[in-house]
Protein backbone atom coordinates (compact mmCIF):
# COMPACT_ATOMS: atom_id res chain seq x y z
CA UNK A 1 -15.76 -20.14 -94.05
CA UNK A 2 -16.58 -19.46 -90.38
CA UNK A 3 -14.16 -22.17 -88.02
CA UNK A 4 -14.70 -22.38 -84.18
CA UNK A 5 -11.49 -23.02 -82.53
CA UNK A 6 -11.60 -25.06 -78.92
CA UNK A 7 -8.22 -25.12 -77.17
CA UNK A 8 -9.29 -27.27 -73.85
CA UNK A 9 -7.27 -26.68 -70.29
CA UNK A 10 -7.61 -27.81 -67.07
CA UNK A 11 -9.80 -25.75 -65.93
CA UNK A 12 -10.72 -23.11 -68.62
CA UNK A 13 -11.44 -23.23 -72.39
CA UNK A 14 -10.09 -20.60 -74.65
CA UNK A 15 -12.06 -20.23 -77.74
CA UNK A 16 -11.89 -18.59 -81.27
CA UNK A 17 -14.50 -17.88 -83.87
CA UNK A 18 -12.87 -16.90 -87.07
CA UNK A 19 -14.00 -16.27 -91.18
CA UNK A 20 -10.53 -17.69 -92.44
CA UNK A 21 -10.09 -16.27 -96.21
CA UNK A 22 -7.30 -17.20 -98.69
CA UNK A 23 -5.08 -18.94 -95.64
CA UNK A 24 -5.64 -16.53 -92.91
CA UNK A 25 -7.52 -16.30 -89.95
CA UNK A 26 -9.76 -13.07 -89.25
CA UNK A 27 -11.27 -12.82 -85.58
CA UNK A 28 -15.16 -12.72 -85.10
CA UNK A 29 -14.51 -13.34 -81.71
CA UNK A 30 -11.56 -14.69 -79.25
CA UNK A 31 -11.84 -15.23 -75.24
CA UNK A 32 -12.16 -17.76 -73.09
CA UNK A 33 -14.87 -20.03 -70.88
CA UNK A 34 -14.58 -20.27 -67.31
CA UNK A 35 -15.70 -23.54 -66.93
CA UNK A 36 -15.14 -24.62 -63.06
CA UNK A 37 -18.52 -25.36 -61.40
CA UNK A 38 -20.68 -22.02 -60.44
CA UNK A 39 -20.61 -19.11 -61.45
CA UNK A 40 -19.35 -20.16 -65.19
CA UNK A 41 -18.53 -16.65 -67.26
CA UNK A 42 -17.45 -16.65 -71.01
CA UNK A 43 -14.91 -13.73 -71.17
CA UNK A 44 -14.32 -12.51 -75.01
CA UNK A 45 -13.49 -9.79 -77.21
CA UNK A 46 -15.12 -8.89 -80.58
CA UNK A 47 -14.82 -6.22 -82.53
CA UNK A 48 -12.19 -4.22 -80.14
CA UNK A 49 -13.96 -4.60 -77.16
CA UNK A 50 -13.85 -6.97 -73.92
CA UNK A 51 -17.28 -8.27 -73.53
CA UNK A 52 -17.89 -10.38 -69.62
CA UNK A 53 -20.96 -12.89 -70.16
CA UNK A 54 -22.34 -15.32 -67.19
CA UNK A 55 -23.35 -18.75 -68.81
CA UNK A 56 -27.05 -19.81 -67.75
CA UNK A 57 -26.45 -23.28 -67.90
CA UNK A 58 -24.65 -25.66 -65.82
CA UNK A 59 -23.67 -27.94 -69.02
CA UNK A 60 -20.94 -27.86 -71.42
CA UNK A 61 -23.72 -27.56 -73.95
CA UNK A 62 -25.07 -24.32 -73.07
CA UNK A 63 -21.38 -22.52 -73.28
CA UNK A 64 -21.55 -24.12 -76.83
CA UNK A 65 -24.89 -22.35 -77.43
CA UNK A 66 -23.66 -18.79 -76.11
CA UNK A 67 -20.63 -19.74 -79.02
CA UNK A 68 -23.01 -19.94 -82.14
CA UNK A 69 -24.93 -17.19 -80.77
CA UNK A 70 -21.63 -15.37 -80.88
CA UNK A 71 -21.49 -16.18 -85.07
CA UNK A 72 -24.78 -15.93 -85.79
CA UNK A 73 -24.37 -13.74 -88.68
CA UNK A 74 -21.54 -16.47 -90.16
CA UNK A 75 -22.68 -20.20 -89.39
CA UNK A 76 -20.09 -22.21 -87.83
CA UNK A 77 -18.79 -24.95 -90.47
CA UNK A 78 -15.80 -26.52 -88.90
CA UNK A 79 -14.53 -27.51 -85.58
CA UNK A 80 -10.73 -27.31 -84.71
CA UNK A 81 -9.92 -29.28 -81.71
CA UNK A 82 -6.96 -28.84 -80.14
CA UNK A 83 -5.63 -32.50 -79.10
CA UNK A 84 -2.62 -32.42 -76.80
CA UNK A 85 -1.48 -36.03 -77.68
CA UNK A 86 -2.35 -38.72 -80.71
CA UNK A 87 -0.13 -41.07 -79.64
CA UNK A 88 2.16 -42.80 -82.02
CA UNK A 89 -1.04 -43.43 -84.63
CA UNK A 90 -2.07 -39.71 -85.13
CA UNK A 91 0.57 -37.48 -86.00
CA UNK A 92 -0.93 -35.05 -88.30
CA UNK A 93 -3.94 -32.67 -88.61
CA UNK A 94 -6.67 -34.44 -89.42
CA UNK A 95 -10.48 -34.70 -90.00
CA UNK A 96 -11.94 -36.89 -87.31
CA UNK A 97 -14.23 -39.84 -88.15
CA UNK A 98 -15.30 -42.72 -86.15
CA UNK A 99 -11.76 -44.39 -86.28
CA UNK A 100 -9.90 -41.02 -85.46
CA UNK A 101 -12.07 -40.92 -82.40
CA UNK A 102 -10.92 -44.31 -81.30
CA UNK A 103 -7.21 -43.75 -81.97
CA UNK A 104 -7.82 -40.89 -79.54
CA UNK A 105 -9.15 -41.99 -76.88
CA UNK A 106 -6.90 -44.95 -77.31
CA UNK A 107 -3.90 -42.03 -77.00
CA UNK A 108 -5.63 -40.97 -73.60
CA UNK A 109 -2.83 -42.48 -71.51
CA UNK A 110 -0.10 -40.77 -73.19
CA UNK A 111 -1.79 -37.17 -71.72
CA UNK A 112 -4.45 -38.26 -69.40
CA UNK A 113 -4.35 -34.17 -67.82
CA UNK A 114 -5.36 -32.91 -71.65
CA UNK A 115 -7.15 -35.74 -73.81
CA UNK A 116 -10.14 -36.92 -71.88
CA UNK A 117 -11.39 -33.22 -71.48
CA UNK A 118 -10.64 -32.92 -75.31
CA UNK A 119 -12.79 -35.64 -76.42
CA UNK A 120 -15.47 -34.53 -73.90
CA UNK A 121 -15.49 -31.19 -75.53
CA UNK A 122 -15.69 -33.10 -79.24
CA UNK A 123 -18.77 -35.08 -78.04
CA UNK A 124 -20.32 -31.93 -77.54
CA UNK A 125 -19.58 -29.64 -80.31
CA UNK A 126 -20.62 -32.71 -82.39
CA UNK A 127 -24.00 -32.84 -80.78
CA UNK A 128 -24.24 -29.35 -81.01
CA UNK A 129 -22.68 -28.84 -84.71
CA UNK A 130 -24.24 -31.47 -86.22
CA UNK A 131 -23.10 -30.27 -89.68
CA UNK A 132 -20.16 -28.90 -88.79
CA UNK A 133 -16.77 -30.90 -89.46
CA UNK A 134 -14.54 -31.96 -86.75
CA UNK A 135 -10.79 -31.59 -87.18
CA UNK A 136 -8.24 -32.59 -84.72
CA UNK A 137 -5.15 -30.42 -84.84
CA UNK A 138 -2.16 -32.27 -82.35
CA UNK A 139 0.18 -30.58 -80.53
CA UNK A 140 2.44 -33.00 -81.48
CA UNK A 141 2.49 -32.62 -85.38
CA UNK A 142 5.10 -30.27 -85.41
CA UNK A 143 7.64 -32.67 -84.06
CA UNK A 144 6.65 -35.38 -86.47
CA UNK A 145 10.16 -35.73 -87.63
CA UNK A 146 12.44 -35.08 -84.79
CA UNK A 147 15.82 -36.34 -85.60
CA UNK A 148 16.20 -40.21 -83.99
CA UNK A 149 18.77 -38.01 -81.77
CA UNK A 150 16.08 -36.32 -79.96
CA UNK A 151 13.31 -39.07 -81.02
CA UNK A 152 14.31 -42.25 -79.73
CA UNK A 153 14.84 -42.40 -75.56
CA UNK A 154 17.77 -43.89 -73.61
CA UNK A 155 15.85 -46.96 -73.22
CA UNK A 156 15.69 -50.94 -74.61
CA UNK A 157 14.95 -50.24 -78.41
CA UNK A 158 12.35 -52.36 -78.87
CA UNK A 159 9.79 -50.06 -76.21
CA UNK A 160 9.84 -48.07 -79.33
CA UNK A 161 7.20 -50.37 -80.43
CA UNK A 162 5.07 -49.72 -77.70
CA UNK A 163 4.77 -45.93 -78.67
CA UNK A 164 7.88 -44.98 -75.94
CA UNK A 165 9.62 -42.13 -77.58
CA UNK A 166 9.81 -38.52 -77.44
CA UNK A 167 6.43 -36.79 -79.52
CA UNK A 168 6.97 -33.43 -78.28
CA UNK A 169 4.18 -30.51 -77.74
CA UNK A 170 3.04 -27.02 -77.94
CA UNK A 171 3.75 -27.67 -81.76
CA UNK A 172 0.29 -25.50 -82.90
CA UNK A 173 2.13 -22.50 -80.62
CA UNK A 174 5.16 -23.17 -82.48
CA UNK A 175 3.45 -23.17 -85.96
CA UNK A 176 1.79 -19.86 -84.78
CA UNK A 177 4.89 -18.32 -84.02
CA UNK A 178 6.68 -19.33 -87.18
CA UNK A 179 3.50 -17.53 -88.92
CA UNK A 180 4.36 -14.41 -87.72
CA UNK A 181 7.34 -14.16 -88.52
CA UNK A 182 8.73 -12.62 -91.87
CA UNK A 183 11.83 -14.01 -91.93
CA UNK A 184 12.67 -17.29 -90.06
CA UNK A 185 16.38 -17.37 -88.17
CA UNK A 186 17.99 -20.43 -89.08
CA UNK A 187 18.81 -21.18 -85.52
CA UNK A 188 16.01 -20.43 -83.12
CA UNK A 189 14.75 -21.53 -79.75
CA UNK A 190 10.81 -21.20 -79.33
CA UNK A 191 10.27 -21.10 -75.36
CA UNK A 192 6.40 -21.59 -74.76
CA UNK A 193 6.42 -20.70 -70.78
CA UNK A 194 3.07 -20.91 -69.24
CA UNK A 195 1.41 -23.06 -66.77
CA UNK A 196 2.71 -26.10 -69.10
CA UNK A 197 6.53 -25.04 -70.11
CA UNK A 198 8.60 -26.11 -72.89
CA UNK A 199 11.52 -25.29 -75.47
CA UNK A 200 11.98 -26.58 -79.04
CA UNK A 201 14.91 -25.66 -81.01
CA UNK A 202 13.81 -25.39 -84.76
CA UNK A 203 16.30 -25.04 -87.81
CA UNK A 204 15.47 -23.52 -90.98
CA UNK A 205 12.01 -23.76 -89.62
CA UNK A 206 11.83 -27.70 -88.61
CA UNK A 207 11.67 -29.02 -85.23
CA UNK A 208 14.80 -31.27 -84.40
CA UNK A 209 14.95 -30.96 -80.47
CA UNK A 210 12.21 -30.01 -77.87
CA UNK A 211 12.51 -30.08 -73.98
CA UNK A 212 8.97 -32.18 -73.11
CA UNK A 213 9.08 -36.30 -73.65
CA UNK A 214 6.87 -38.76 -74.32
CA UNK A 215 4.22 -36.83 -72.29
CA UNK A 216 3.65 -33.01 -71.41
CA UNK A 217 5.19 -33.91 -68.03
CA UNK A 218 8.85 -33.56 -68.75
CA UNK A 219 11.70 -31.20 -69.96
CA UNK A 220 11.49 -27.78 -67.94
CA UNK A 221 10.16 -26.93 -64.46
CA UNK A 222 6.37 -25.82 -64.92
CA UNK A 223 3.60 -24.53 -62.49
CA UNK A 224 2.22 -28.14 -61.34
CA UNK A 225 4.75 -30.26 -63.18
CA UNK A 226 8.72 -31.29 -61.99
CA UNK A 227 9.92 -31.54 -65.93
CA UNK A 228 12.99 -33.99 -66.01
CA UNK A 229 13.14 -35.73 -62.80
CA UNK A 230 16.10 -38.61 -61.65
CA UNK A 231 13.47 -41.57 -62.22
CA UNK A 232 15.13 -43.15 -58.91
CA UNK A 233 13.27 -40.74 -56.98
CA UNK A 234 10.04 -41.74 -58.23
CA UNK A 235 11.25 -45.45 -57.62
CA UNK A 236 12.39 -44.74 -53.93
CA UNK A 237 8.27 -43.36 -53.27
CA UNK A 238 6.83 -46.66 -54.94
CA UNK A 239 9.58 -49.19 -53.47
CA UNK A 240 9.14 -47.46 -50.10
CA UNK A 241 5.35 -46.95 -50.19
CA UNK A 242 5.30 -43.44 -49.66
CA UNK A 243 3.39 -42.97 -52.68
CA UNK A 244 1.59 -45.43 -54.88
CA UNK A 245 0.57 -45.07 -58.87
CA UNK A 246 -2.49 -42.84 -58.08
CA UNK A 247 -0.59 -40.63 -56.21
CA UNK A 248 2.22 -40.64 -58.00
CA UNK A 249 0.61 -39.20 -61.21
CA UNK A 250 -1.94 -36.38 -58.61
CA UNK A 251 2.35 -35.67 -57.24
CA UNK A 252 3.65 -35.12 -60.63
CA UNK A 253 0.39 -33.84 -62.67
CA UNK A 254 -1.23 -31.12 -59.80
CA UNK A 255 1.86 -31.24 -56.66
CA UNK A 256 5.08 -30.61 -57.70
CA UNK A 257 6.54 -27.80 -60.16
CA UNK A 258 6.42 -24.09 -59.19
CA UNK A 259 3.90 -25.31 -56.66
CA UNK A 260 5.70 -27.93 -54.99
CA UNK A 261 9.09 -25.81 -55.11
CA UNK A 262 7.35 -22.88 -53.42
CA UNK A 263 4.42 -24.70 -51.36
CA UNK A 264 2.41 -21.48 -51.79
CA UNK A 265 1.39 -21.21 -56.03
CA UNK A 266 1.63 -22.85 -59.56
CA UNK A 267 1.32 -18.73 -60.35
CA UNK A 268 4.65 -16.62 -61.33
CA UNK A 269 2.57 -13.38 -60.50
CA UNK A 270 1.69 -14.57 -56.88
CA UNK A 271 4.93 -15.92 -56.09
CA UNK A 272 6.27 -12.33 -57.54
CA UNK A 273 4.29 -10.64 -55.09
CA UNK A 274 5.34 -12.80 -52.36
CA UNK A 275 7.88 -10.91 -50.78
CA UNK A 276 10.13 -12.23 -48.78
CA UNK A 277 9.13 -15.45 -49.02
CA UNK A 278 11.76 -17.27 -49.63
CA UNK A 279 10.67 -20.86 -51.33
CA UNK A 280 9.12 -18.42 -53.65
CA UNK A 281 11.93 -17.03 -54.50
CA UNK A 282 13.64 -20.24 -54.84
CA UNK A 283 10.80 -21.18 -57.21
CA UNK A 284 11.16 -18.07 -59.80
CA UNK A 285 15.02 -18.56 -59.64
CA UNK A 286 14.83 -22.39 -60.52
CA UNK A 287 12.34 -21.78 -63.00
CA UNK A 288 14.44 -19.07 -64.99
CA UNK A 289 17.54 -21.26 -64.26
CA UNK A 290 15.55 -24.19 -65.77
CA UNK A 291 14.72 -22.23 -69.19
CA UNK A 292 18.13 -21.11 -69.74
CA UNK A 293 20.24 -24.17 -69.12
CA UNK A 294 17.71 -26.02 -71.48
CA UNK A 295 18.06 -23.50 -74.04
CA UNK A 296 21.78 -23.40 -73.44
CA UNK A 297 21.86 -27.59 -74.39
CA UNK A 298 19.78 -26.64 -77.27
CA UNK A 299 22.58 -24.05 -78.62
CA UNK A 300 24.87 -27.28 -78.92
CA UNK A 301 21.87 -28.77 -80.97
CA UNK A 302 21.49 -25.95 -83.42
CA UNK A 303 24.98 -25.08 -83.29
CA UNK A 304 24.23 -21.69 -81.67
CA UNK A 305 21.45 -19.41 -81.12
CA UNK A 306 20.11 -16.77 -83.56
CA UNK A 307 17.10 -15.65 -81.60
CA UNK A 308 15.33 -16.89 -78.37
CA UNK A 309 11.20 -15.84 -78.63
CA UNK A 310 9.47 -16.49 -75.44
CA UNK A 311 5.72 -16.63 -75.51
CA UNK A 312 2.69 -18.62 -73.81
CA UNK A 313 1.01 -16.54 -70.36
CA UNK A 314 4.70 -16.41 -68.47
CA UNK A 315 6.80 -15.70 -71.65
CA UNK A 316 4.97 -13.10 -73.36
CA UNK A 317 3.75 -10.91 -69.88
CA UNK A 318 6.39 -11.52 -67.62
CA UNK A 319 9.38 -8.83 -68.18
CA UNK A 320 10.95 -10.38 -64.45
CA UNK A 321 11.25 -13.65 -65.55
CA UNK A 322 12.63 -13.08 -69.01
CA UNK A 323 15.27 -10.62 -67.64
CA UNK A 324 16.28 -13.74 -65.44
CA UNK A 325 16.52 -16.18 -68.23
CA UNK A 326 18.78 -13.87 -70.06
CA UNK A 327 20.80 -12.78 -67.47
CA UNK A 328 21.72 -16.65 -66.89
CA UNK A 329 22.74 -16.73 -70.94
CA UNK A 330 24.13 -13.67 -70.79
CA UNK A 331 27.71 -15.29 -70.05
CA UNK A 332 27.74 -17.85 -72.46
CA UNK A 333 25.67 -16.18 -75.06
CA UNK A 334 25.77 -12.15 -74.27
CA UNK A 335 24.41 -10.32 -77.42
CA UNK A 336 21.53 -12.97 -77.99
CA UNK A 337 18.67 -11.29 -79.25
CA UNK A 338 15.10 -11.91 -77.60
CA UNK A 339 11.80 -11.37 -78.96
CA UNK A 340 8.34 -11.51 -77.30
CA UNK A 341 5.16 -12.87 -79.55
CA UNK A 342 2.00 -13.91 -78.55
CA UNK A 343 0.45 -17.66 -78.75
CA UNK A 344 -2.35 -17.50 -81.76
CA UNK A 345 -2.83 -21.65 -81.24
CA UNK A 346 -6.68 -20.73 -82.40
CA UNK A 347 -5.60 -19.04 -85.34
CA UNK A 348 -3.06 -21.53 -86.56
CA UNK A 349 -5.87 -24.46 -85.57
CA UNK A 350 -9.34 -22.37 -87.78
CA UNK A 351 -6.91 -22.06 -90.85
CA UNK A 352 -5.71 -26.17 -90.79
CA UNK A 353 -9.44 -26.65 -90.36
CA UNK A 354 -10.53 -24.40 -93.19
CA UNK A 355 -7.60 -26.61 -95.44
CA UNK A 356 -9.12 -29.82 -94.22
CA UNK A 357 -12.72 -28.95 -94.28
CA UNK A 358 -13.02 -28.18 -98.40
């Protein structure tokens, strides 16, 4: 069957159309829609070669028609949406009916960055794919069973109730990366660095620790994001109304991070090619020092490291930053070996589709 794949950002889409076959995922076509305002592009390649397209519409819609244009020859038939958060009510892949839909908008707070552009995108591909089916895949299946250790949060017991706990994410890069490999360490640290950041520490192939909290906004410095903050700071800005709820999330969603750190770029290349400028240096150092302390805590977890694999846009094409995350383990851990492997999400997302969908 022929599964569309639509893994929602900020301010970009990346797509894949695939013919999945016997559990695996074959590329028709994988790239990405520029989606900010004018001058919208859908950048892809298919069939070895890098193809630059300028979208004619202003809508959502007509990037969705330039998609089944792209598998004409192999009519679309299921819909993998990538959903950041389900809250505590969705934690597996699913298809999505009427009451899935509710659950996740209801989940909306949880990731309010990630889940309203999500459903957005699912209003339209079901307009558009009328016959299609609609699966959600969550980033936070993969963490489903976290030990109560790293599950339950230092905090009265009974907010556990109220969905406060630690869900965990990047799970669908995690899955992807446990796909490609033959044979699975039985201590290994997945560190998905890109624009969102995190580290999960999976044994015998199961999650039981992961850097990020009840929402993508904690665990490891990231480009926009602080990670683990003292929460007294963000009382001080409230209690002394230098900041007020609004704010506060713009601060810790779009302000802080490598951004804030540097005051010049959420971007490890520009802050590479920043030369002497010093806050951007500060920013690549406390980033690298960030990765390796958390994946340092995480050796206690697994009771050591076999293998650290970095991957998302920072982990898999940034040679700099790696070579600073191991020199900081190199003391305490100095023949770990580190691999590099790319982020299939899409891949991992068309083939739970192509499962759900018969």
């Amino acid at each position: 069957m022929s599964v569309l794949s639509l893994n929602v950002g900020s301010s970009s889409l990346k797509f894949g159309i695939y013919r999945v076959d016997a559990g695996e995922a074959h590329p028709i076509a994988e790239g990405e829609i520029d989606v900010r305002g004018e001058h919208r592009q859908l950048r892809y390649r298919q069939d070895g070669k890098a193809v630059t397209q300028a979208l004619t519409g202003e809508s959502d819609a007509s990037a969705l028609d330039a998609l089944q244009q792209l598998a004409a020859n192999a009519p679309i038939a299921a819909v993998a949406h990538r959903i950041v958060h389900g809250g505590p009510w969705l934690r597996e892949h699913c298809l999505i009916d009427e009451a899935v839909t509710k659950k996740i908008e209801a989940a909306a707070s949880f990731a309010p960055l990630h889940v309203p552009a999500a459903l957005a995108w699912l209003r339209h591909a079901t307009k558009a794919l009328p016959r299609a089916r609609q699966i959600a895949c969550f980033d936070t299946a993969f963490h489903r069973d976290l030990p109560d250790t790293a599950r339950v949060l230092p905090l009265p017991h009974e907010l556990l109730a109220k969905g406060v706990q630690r869900y965990g994410f990047h799970g669908l890069s995690c899955e992807s990366i446990l796909a490609q490999m033959e044979n699975v360490p039985a201590r290994l640290i997945i560190a998905h660095l890109g624009s969102g950041a995190s580290l999960t520490a999976v044994r015998d192939g199961r999650s039981i620790d992961t850097s990020m909290g009840m929402t993508p906004t904690g665990g490891i410095i990231m480009g926009t994001r602080p990670g683990d903050l003292d929460p007294g700071v963000l009382l001080f800005l409230l209690r002394e109304g230098h900041t007020d709820t609004r704010e506060l999330e713009d601060l810790l969603e779009h302000r802080s991070g490598l951004r804030g750190i540097s005051g010049l770029s959420a971007d490890v290349r520009e802050l590479s090619e920043a030369k002497g400028h010093p806050l951007a240096a500060l920013a690549l150092e406390q980033f690298a020092l960030s990765v390796a302390r958390q994946a340092a805590g995480m050796a206690v977890v697994l009771g050591g490291i076999d293998l650290l694999v970095c991957t998302g846009g920072i982990g898999e094409h940034d040679a700099a930053t790696r070579e600073r995350i191991s020199a900081h383990l190199a003391p305490c851990f100095p023949t770990l070996p580190l691999r590099v492997l790319p982020s299939r999400e899409n891949r991992i997302m068309a083939i739970h589709a192509a499962r759900l969908a018969h």
